[in-house]
PDB file of N, CA and C in Angstrom:
ATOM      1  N   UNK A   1     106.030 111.463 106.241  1.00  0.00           N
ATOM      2  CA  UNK A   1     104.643 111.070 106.229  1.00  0.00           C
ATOM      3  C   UNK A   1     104.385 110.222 107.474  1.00  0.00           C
ATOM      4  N   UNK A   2     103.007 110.206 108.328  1.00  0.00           N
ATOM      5  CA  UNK A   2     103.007 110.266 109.657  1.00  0.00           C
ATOM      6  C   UNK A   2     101.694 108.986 109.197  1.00  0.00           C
ATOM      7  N   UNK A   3     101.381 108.103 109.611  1.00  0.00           N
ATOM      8  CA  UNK A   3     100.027 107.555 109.964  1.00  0.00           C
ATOM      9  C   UNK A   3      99.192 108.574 110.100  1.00  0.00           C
ATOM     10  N   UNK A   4      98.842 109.496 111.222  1.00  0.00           N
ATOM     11  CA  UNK A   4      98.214 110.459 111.249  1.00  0.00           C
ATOM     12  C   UNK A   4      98.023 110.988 110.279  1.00  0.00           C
ATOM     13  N   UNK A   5      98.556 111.560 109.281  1.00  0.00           N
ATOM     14  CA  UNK A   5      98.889 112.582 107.916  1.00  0.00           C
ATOM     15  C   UNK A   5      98.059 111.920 107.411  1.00  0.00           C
ATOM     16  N   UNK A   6      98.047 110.180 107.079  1.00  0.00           N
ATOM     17  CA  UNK A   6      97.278 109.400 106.317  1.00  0.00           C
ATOM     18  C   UNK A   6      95.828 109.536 106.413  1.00  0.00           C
ATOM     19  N   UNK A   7      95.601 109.013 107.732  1.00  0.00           N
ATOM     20  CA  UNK A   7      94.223 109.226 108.032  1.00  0.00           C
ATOM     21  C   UNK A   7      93.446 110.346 108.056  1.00  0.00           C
ATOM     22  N   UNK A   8      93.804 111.212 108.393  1.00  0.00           N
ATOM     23  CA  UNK A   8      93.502 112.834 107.954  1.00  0.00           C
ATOM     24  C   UNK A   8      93.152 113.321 106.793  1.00  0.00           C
ATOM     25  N   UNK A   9      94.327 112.872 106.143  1.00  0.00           N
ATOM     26  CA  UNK A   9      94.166 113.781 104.838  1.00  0.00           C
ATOM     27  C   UNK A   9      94.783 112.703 103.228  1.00  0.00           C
ATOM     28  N   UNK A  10      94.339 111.679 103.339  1.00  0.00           N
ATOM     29  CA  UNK A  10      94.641 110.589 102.735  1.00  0.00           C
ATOM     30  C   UNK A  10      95.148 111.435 100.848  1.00  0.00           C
ATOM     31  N   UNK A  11      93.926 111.935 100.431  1.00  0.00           N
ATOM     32  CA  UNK A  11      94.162 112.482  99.356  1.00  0.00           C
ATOM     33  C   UNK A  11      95.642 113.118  99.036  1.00  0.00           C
ATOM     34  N   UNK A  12      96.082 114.392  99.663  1.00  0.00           N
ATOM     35  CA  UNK A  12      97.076 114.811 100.120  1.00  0.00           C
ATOM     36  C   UNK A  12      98.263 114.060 100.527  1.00  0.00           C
ATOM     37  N   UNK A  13      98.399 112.917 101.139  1.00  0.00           N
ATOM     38  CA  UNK A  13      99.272 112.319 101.129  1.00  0.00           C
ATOM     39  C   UNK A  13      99.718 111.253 100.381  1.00  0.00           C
ATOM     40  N   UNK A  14      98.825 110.563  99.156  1.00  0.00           N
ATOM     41  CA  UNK A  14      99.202 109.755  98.364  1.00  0.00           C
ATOM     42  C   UNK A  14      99.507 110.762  97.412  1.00  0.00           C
ATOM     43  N   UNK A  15      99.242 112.105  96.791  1.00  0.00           N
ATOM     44  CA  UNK A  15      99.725 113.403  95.934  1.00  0.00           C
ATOM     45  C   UNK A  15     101.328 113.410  96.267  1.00  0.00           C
ATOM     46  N   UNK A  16     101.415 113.618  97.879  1.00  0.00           N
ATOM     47  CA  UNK A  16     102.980 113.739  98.175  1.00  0.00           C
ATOM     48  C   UNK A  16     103.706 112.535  98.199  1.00  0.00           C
ATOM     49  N   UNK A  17     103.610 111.808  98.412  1.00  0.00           N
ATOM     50  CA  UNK A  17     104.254 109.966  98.036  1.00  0.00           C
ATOM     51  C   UNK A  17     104.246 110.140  96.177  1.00  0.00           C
ATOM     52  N   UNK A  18     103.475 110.435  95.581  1.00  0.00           N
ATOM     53  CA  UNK A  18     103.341 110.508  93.916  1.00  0.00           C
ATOM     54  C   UNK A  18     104.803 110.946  93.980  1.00  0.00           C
ATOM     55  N   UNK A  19     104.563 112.690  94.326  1.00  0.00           N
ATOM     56  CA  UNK A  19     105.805 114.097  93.918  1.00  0.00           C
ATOM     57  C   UNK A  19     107.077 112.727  94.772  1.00  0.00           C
ATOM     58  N   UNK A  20     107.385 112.341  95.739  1.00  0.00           N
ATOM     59  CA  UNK A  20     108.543 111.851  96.447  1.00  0.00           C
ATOM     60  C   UNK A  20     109.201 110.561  95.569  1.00  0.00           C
ATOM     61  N   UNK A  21     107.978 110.046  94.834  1.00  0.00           N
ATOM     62  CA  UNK A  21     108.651 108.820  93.663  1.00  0.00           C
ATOM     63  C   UNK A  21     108.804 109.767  92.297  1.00  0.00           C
ATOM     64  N   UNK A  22     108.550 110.813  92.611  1.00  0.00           N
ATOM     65  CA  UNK A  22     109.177 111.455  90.676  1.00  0.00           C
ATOM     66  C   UNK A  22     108.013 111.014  89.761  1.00  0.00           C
ATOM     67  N   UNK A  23     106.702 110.297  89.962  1.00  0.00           N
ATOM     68  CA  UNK A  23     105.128 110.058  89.128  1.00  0.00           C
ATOM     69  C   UNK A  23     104.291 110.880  89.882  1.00  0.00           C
ATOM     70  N   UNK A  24     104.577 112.327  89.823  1.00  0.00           N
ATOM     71  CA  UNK A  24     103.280 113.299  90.176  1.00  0.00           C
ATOM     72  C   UNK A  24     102.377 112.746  89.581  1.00  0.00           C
ATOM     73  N   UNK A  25     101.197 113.409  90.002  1.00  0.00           N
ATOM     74  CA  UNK A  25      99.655 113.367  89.021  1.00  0.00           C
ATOM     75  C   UNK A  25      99.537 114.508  88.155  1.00  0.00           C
ATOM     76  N   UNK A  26      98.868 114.545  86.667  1.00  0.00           N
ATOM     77  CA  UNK A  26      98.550 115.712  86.295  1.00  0.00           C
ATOM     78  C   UNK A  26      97.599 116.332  86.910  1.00  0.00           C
ATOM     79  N   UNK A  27      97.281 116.942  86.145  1.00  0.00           N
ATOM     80  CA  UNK A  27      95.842 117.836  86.190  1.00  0.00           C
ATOM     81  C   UNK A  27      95.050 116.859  85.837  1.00  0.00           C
ATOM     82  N   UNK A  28      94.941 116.762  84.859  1.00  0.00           N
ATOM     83  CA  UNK A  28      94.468 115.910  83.634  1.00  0.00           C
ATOM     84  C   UNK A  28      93.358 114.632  84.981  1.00  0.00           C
ATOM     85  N   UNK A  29      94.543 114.241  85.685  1.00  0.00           N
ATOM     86  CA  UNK A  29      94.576 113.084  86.376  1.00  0.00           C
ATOM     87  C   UNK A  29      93.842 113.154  87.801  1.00  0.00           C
ATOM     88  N   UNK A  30      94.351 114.272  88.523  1.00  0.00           N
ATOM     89  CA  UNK A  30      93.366 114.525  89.608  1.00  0.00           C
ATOM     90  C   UNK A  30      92.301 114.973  88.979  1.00  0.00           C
ATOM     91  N   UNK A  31      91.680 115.619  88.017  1.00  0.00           N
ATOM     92  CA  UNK A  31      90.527 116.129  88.093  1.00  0.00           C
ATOM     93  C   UNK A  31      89.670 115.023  87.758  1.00  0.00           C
ATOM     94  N   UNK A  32      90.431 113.744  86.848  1.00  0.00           N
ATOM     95  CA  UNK A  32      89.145 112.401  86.813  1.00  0.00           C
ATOM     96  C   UNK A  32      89.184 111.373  87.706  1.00  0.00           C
ATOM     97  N   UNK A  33      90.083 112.033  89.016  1.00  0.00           N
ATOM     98  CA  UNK A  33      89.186 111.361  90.136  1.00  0.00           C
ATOM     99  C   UNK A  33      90.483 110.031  90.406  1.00  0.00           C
ATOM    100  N   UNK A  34      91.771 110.004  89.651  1.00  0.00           N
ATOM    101  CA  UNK A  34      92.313 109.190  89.539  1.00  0.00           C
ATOM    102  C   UNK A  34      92.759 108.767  91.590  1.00  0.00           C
ATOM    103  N   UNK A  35      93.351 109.930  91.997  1.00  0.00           N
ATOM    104  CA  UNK A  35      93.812 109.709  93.003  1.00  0.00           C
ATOM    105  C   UNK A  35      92.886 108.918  94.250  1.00  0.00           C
ATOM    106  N   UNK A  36      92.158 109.523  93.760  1.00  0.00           N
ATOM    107  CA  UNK A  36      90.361 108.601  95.149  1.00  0.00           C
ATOM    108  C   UNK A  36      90.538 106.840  94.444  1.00  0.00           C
ATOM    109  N   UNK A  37      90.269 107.225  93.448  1.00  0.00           N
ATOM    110  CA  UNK A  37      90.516 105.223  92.470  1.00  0.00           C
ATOM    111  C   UNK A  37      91.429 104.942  93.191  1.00  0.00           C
ATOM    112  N   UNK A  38      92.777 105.142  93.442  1.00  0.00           N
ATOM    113  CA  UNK A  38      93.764 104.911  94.179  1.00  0.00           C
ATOM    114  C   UNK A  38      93.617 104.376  95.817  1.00  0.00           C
ATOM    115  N   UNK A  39      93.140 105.609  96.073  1.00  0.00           N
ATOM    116  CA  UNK A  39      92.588 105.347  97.579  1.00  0.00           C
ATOM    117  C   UNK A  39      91.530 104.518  97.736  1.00  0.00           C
ATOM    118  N   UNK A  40      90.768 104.251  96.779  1.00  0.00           N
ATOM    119  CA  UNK A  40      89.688 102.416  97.345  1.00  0.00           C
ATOM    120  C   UNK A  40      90.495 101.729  97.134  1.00  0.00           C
ATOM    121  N   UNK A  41      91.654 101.531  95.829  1.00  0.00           N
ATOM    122  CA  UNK A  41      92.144 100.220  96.110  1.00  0.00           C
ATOM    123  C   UNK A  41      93.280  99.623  96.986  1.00  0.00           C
ATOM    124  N   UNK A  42      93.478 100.937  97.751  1.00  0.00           N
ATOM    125  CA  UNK A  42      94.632 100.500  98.905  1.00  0.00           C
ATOM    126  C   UNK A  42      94.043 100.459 100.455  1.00  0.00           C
ATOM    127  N   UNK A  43      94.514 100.044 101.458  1.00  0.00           N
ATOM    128  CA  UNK A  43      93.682 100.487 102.827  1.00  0.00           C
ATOM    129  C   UNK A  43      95.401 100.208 103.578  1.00  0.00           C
ATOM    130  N   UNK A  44      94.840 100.624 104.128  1.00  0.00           N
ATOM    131  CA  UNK A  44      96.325 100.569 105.579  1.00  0.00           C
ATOM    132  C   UNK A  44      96.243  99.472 106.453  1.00  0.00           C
ATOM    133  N   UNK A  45      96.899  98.502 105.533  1.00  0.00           N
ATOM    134  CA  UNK A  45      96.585  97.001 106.459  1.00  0.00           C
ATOM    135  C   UNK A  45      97.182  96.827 107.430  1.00  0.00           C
ATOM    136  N   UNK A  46      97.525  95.961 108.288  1.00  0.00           N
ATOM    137  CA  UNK A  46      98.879  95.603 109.042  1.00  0.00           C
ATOM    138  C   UNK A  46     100.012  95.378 108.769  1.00  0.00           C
ATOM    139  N   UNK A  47     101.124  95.256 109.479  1.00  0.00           N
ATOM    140  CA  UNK A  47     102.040  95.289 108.970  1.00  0.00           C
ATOM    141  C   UNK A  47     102.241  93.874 108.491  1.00  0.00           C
ATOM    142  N   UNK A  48     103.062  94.044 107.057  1.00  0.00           N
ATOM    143  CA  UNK A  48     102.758  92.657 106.078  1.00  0.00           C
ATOM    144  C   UNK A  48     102.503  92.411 105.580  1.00  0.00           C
ATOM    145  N   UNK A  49     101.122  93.183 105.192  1.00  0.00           N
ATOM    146  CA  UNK A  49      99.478  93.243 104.649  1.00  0.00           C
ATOM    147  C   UNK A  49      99.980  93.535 102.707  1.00  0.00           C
ATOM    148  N   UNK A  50     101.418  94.173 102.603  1.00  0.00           N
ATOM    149  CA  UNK A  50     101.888  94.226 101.445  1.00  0.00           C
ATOM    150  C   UNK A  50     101.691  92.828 100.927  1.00  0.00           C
ATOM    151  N   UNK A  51     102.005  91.347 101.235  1.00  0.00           N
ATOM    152  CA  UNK A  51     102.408  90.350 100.496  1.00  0.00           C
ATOM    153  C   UNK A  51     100.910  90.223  99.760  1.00  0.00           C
ATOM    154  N   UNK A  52     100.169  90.139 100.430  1.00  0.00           N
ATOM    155  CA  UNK A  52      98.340  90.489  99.769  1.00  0.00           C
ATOM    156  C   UNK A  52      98.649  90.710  98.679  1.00  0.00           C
ATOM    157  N   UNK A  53      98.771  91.452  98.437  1.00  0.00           N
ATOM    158  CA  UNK A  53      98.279  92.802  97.328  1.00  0.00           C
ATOM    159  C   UNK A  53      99.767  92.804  96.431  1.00  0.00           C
ATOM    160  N   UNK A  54     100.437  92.572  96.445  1.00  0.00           N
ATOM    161  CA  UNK A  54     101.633  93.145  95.962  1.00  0.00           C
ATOM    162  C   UNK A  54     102.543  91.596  95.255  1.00  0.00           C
ATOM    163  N   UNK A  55     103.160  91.504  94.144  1.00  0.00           N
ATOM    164  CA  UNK A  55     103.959  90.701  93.762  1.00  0.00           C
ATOM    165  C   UNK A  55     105.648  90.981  94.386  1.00  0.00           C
ATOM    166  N   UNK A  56     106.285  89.864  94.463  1.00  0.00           N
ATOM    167  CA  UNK A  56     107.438  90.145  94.936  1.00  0.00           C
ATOM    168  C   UNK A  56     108.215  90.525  93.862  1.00  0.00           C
ATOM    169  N   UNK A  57     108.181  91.002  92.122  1.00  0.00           N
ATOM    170  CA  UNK A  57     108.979  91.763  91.580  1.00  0.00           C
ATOM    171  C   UNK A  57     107.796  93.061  91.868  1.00  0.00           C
ATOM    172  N   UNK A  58     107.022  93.130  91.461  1.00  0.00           N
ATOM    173  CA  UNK A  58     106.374  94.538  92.508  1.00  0.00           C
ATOM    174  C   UNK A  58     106.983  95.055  93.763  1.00  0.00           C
ATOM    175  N   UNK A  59     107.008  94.129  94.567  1.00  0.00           N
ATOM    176  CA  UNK A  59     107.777  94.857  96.046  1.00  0.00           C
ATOM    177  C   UNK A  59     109.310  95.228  95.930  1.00  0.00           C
ATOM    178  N   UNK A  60     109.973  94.087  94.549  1.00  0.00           N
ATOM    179  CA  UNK A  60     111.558  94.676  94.574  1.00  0.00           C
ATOM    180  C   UNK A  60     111.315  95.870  93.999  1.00  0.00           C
ATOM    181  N   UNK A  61     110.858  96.413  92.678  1.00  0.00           N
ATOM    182  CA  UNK A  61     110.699  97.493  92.111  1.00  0.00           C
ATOM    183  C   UNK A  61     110.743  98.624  93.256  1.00  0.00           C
ATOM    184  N   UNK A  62     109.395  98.423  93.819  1.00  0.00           N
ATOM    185  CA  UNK A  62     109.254  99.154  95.051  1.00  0.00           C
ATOM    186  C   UNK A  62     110.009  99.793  96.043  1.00  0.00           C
ATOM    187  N   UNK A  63     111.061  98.917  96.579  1.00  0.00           N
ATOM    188  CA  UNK A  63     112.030  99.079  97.937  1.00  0.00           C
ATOM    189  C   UNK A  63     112.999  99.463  96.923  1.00  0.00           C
ATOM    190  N   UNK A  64     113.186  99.061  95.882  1.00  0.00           N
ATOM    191  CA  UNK A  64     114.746 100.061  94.780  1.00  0.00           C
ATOM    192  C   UNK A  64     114.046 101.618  94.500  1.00  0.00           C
ATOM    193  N   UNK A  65     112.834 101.446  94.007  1.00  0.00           N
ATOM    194  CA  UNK A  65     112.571 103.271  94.007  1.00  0.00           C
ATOM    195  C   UNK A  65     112.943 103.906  95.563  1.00  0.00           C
ATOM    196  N   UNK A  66     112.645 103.167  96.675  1.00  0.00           N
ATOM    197  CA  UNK A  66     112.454 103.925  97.905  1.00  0.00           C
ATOM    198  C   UNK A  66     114.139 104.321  98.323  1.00  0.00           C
ATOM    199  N   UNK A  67     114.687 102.990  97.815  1.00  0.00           N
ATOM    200  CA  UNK A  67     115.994 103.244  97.922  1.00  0.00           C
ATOM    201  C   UNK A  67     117.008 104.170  97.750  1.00  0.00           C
ATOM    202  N   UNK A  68     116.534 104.492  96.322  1.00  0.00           N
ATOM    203  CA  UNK A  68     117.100 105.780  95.747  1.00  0.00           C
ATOM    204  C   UNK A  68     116.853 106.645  95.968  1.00  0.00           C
ATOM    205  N   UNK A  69     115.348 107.095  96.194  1.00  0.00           N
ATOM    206  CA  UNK A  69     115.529 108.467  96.933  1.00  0.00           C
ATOM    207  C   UNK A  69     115.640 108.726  98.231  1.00  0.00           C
ATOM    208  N   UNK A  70     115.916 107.291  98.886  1.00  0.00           N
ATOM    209  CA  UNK A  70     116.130 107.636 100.268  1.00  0.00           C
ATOM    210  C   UNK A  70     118.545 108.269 100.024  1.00  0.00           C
ATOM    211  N   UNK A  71     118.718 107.642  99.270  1.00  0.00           N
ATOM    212  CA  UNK A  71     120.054 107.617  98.970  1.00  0.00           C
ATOM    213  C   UNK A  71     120.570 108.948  99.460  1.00  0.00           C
ATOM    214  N   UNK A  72     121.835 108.846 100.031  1.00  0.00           N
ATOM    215  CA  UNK A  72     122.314 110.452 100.756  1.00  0.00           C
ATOM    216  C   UNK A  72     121.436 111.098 101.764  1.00  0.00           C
ATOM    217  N   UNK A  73     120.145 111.005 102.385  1.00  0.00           N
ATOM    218  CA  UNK A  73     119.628 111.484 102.909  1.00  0.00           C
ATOM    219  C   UNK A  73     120.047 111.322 104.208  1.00  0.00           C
ATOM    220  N   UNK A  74     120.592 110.299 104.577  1.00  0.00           N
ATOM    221  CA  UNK A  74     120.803 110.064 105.880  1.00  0.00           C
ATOM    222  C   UNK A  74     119.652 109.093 106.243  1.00  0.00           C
ATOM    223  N   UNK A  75     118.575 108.688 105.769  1.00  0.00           N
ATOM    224  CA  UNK A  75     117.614 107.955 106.287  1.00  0.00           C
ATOM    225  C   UNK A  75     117.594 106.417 105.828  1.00  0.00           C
ATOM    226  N   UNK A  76     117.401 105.828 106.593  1.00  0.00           N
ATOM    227  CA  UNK A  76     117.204 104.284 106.264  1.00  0.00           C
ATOM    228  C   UNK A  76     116.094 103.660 105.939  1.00  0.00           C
ATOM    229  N   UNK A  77     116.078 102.516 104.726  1.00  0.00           N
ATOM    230  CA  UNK A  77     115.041 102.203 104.449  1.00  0.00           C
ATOM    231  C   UNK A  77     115.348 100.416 104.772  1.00  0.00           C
ATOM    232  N   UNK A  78     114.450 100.042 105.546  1.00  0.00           N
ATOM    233  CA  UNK A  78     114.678  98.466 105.683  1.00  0.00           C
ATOM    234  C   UNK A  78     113.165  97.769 105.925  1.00  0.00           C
TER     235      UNK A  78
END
């Protein structure tokens, strides 16, 4: 997922971040609009802009999901 990708096609890329943490959306769920709700309440702050918005057992939760599926890939998450 690219910055670009974001700004483009925002919808589409919080769908694929969903499928990459294993909490797709249903049907059910995109069709009432859940994913746009999503997208007002986030914006692409600066970098940092997480401590805002986010609790620090929120952010551990967070960096352990990313963790794991970054696991074996070869890619680093820091």
């Amino acid at each position: 997922m690219r910055y670009e990708e974001m700004i483009e096609k925002p919808e589409a890329q919080v769908m694929r971040l969903a499928d990459f943490l294993g909490c797709s959306f249903t049907e059910e769920e995109k069709q009432s609009g859940m994913v746009e709700k999503i997208l007002e309440l986030c914006s692409l702050g600066g970098v940092g802009d997480w401590k805002n918005h986010l609790t620090n057992d929120m952010a551990r939760k967070l960096d352990e999901m990313v963790e794991k599926k970054l696991e074996g890939s070869g890619l680093k998450f820091e």
